[in-house]
N, C-alpha and C. Protein backbone atom coordinates (compact mmCIF):
# COMPACT_ATOMS: atom_id res chain seq x y z
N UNK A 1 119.27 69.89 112.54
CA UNK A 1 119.42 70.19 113.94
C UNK A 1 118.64 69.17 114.77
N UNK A 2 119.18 68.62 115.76
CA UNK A 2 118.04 67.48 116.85
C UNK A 2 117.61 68.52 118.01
N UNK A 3 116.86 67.86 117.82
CA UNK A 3 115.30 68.82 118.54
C UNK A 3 115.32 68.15 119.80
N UNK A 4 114.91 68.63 121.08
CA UNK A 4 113.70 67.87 122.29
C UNK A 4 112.99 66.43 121.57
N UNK A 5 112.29 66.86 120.83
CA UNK A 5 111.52 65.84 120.10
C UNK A 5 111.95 64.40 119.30
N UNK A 6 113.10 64.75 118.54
CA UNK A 6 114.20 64.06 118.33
C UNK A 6 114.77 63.03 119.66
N UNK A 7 114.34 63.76 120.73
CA UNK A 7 115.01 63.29 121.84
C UNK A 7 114.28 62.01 122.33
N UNK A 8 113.08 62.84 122.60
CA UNK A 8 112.03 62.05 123.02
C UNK A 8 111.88 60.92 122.44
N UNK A 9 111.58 61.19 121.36
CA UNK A 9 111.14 59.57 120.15
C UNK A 9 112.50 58.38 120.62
N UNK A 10 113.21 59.04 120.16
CA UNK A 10 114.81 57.93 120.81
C UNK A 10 114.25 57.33 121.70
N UNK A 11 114.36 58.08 123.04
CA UNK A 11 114.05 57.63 123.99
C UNK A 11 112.60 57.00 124.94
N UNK A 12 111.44 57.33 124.18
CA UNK A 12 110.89 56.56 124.25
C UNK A 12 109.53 56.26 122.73
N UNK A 13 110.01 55.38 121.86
CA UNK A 13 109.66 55.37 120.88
C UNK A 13 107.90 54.68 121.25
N UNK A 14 107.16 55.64 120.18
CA UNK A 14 105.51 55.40 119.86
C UNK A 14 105.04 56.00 121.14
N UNK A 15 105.43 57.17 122.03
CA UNK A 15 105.19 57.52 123.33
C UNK A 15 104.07 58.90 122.63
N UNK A 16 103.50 58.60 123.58
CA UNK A 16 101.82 59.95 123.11
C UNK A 16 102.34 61.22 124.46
N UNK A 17 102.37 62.27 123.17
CA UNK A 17 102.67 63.29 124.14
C UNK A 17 102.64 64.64 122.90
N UNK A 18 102.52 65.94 123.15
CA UNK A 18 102.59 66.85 122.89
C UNK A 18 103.00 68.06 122.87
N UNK A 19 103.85 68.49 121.97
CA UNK A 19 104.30 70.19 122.23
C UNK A 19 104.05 71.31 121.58
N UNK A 20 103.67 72.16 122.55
CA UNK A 20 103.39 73.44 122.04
C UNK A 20 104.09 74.92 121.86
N UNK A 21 104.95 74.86 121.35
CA UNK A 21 105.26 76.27 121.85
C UNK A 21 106.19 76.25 122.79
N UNK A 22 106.89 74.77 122.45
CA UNK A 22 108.48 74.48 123.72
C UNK A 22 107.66 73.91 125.14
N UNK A 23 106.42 74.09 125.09
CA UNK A 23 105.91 73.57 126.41
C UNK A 23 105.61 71.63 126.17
N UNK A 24 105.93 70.95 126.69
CA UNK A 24 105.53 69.69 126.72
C UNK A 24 104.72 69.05 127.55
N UNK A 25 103.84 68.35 126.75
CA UNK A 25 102.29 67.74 127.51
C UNK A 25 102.26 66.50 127.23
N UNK A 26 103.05 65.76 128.50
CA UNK A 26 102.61 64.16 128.18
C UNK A 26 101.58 63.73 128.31
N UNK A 27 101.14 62.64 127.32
CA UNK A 27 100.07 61.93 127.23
C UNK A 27 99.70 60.23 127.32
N UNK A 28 101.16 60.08 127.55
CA UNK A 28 101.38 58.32 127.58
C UNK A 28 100.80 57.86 128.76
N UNK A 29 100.01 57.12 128.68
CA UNK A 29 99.76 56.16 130.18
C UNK A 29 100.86 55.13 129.96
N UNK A 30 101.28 54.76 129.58
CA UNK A 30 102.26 53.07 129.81
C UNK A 30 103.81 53.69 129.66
N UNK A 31 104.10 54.57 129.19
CA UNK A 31 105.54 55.17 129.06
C UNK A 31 105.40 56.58 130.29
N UNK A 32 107.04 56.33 130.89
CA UNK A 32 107.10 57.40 132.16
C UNK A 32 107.83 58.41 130.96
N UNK A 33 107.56 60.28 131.36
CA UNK A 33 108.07 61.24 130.50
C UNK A 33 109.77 60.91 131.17
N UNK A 34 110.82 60.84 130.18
CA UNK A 34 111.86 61.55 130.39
C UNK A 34 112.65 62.57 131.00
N UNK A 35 113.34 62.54 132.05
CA UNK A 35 113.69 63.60 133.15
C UNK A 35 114.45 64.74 131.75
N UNK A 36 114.41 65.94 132.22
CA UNK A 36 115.06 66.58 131.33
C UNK A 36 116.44 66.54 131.49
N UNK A 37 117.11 65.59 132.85
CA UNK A 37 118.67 65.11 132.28
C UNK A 37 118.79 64.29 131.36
N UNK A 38 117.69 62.93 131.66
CA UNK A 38 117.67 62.32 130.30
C UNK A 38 117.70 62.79 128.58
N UNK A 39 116.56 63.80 128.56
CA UNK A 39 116.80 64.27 127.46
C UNK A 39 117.52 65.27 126.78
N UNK A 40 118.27 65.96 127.97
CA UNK A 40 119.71 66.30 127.52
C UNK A 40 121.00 65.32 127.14
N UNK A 41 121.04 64.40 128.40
CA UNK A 41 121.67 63.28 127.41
C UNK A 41 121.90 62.71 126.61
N UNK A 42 120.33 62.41 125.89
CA UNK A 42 119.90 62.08 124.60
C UNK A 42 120.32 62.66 123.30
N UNK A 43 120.15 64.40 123.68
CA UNK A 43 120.47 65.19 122.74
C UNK A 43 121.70 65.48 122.31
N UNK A 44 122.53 65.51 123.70
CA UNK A 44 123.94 64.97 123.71
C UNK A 44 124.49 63.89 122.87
N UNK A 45 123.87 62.70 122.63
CA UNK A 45 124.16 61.46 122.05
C UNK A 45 123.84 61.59 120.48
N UNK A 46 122.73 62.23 120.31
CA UNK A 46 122.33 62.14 118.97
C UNK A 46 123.23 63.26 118.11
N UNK A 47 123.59 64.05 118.88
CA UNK A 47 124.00 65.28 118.00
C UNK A 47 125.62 64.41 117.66
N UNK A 48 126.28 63.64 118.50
CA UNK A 48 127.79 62.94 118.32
C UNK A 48 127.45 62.16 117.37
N UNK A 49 126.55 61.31 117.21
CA UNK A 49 125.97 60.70 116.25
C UNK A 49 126.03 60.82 114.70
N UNK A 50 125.29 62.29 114.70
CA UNK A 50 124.92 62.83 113.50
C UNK A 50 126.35 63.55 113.47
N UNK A 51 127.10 64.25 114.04
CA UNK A 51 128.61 64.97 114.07
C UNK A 51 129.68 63.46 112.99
N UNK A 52 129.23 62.27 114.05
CA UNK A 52 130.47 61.40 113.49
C UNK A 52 129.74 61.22 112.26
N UNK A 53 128.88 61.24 111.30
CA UNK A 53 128.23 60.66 110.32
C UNK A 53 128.57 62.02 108.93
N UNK A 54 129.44 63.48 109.65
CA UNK A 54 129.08 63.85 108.12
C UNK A 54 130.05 63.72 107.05
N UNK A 55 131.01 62.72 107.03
CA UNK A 55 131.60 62.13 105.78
C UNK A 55 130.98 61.75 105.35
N UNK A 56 129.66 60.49 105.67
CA UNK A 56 128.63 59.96 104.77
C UNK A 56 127.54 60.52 104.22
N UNK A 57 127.36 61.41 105.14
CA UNK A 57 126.10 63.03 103.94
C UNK A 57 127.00 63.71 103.00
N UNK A 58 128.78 64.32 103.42
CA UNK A 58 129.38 64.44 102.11
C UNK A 58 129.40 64.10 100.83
N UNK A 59 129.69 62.70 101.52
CA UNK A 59 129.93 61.26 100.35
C UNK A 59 128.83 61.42 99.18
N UNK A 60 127.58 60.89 100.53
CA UNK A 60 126.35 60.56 99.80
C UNK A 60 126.20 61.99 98.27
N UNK A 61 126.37 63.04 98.63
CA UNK A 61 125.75 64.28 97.80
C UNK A 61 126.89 64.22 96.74
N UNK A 62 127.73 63.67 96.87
CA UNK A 62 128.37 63.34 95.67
C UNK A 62 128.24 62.21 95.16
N UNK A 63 128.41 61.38 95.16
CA UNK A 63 128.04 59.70 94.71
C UNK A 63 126.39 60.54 94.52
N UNK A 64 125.98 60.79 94.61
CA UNK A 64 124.20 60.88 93.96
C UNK A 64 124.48 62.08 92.49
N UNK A 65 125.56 62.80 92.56
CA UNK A 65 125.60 63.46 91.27
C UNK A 65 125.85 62.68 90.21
N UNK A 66 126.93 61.58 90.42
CA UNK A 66 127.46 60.37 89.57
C UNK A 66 126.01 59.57 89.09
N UNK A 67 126.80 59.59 87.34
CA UNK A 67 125.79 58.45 87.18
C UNK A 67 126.64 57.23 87.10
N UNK A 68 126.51 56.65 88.05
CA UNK A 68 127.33 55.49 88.75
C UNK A 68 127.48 54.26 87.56
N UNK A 69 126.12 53.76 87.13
CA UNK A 69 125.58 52.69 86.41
C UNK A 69 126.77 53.11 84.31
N UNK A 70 126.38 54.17 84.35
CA UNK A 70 127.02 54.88 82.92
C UNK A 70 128.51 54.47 82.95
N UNK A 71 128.90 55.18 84.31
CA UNK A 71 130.53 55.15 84.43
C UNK A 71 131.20 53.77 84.84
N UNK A 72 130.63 52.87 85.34
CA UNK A 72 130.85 51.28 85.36
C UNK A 72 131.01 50.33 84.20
N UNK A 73 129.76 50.76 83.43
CA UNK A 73 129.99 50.30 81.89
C UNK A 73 130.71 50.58 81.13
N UNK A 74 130.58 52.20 81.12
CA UNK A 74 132.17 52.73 80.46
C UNK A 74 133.30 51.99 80.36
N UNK A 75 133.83 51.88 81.41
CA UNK A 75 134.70 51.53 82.16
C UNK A 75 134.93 49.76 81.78
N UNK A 76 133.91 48.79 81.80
CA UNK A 76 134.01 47.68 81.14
C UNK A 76 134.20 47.91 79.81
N UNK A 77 133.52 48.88 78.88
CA UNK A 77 133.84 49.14 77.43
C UNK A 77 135.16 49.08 77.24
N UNK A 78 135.84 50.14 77.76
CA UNK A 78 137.31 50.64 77.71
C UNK A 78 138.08 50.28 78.38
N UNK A 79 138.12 49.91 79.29
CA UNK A 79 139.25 49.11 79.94
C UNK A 79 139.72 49.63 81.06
N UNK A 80 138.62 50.76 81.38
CA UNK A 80 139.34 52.34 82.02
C UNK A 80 138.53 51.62 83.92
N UNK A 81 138.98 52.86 84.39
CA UNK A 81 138.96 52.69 86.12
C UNK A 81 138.53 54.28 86.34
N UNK A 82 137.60 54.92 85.70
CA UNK A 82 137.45 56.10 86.02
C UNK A 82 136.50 56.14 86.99
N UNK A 83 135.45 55.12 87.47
CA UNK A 83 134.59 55.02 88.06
C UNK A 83 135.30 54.66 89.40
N UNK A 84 136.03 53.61 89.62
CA UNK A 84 136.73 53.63 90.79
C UNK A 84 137.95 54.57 91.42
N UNK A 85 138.38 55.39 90.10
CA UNK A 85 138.82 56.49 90.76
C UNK A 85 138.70 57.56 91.65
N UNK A 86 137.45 57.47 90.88
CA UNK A 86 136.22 58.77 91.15
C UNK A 86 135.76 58.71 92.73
N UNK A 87 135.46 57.33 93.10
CA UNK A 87 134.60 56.52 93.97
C UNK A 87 136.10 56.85 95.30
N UNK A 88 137.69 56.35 94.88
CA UNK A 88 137.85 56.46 95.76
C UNK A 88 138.62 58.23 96.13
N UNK A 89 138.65 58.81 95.05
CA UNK A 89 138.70 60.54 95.23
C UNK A 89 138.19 61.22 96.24
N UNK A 90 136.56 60.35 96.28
CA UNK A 90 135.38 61.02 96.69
C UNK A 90 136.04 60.55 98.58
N UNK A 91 136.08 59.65 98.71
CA UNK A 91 136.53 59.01 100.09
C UNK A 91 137.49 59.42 100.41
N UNK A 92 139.03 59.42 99.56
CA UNK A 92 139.58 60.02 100.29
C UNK A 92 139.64 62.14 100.84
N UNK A 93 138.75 62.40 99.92
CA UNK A 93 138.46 63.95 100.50
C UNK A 93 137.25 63.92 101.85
N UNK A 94 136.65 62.92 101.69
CA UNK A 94 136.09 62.65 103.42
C UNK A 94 136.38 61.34 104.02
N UNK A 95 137.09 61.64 104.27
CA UNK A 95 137.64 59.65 104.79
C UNK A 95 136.48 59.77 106.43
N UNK A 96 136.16 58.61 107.10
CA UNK A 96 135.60 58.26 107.56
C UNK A 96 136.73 58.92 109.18
């Protein structure tokens, strides 16, 4: 989930500030705090972000079950394409 905080850092990264309890306490002298349209915007942006990206957290949690390195060699042993099958199975059930 992207947070306020999430927001903040985006928008102004290494900025000194603090929250408590949903309350926010800036602390930056050299960075101005973020209007809270800004950081609705922000949150707006990041969440499309992370929305367009979950074919590649799909992907990823499969390609990490594979032992990728095993099934490549295999595959040079034998003559076989099970590894690139696999690889493009996986893509086309989350295509981009």
């Amino acid at each position: 989930m992207i947070t306020n905080i999430d927001a903040l850092v985006s928008l102004r990264p290494n900025a000194q500030f603090v929250s408590r309890d949903g309350v926010l306490e800036w602390l930056d002298t050299e960075q101005t705090q973020p209007t809270d349209a800004e950081i609705q915007a922000e949150l707006t942006r990041l969440q499309e972000v992370y929305v367009s990206q979950e074919y590649a957290r799909l992907r990823k949690a499969e390609y990490d079950q594979l032992n990728q390195d095993e099934l490549r060699f295999d595959d040079l042993e034998n003559g076989t394409t099970v590894w690139q099958d696999t690889i493009n199975e996986i893509k086309a059930r989350y295509p981009k």
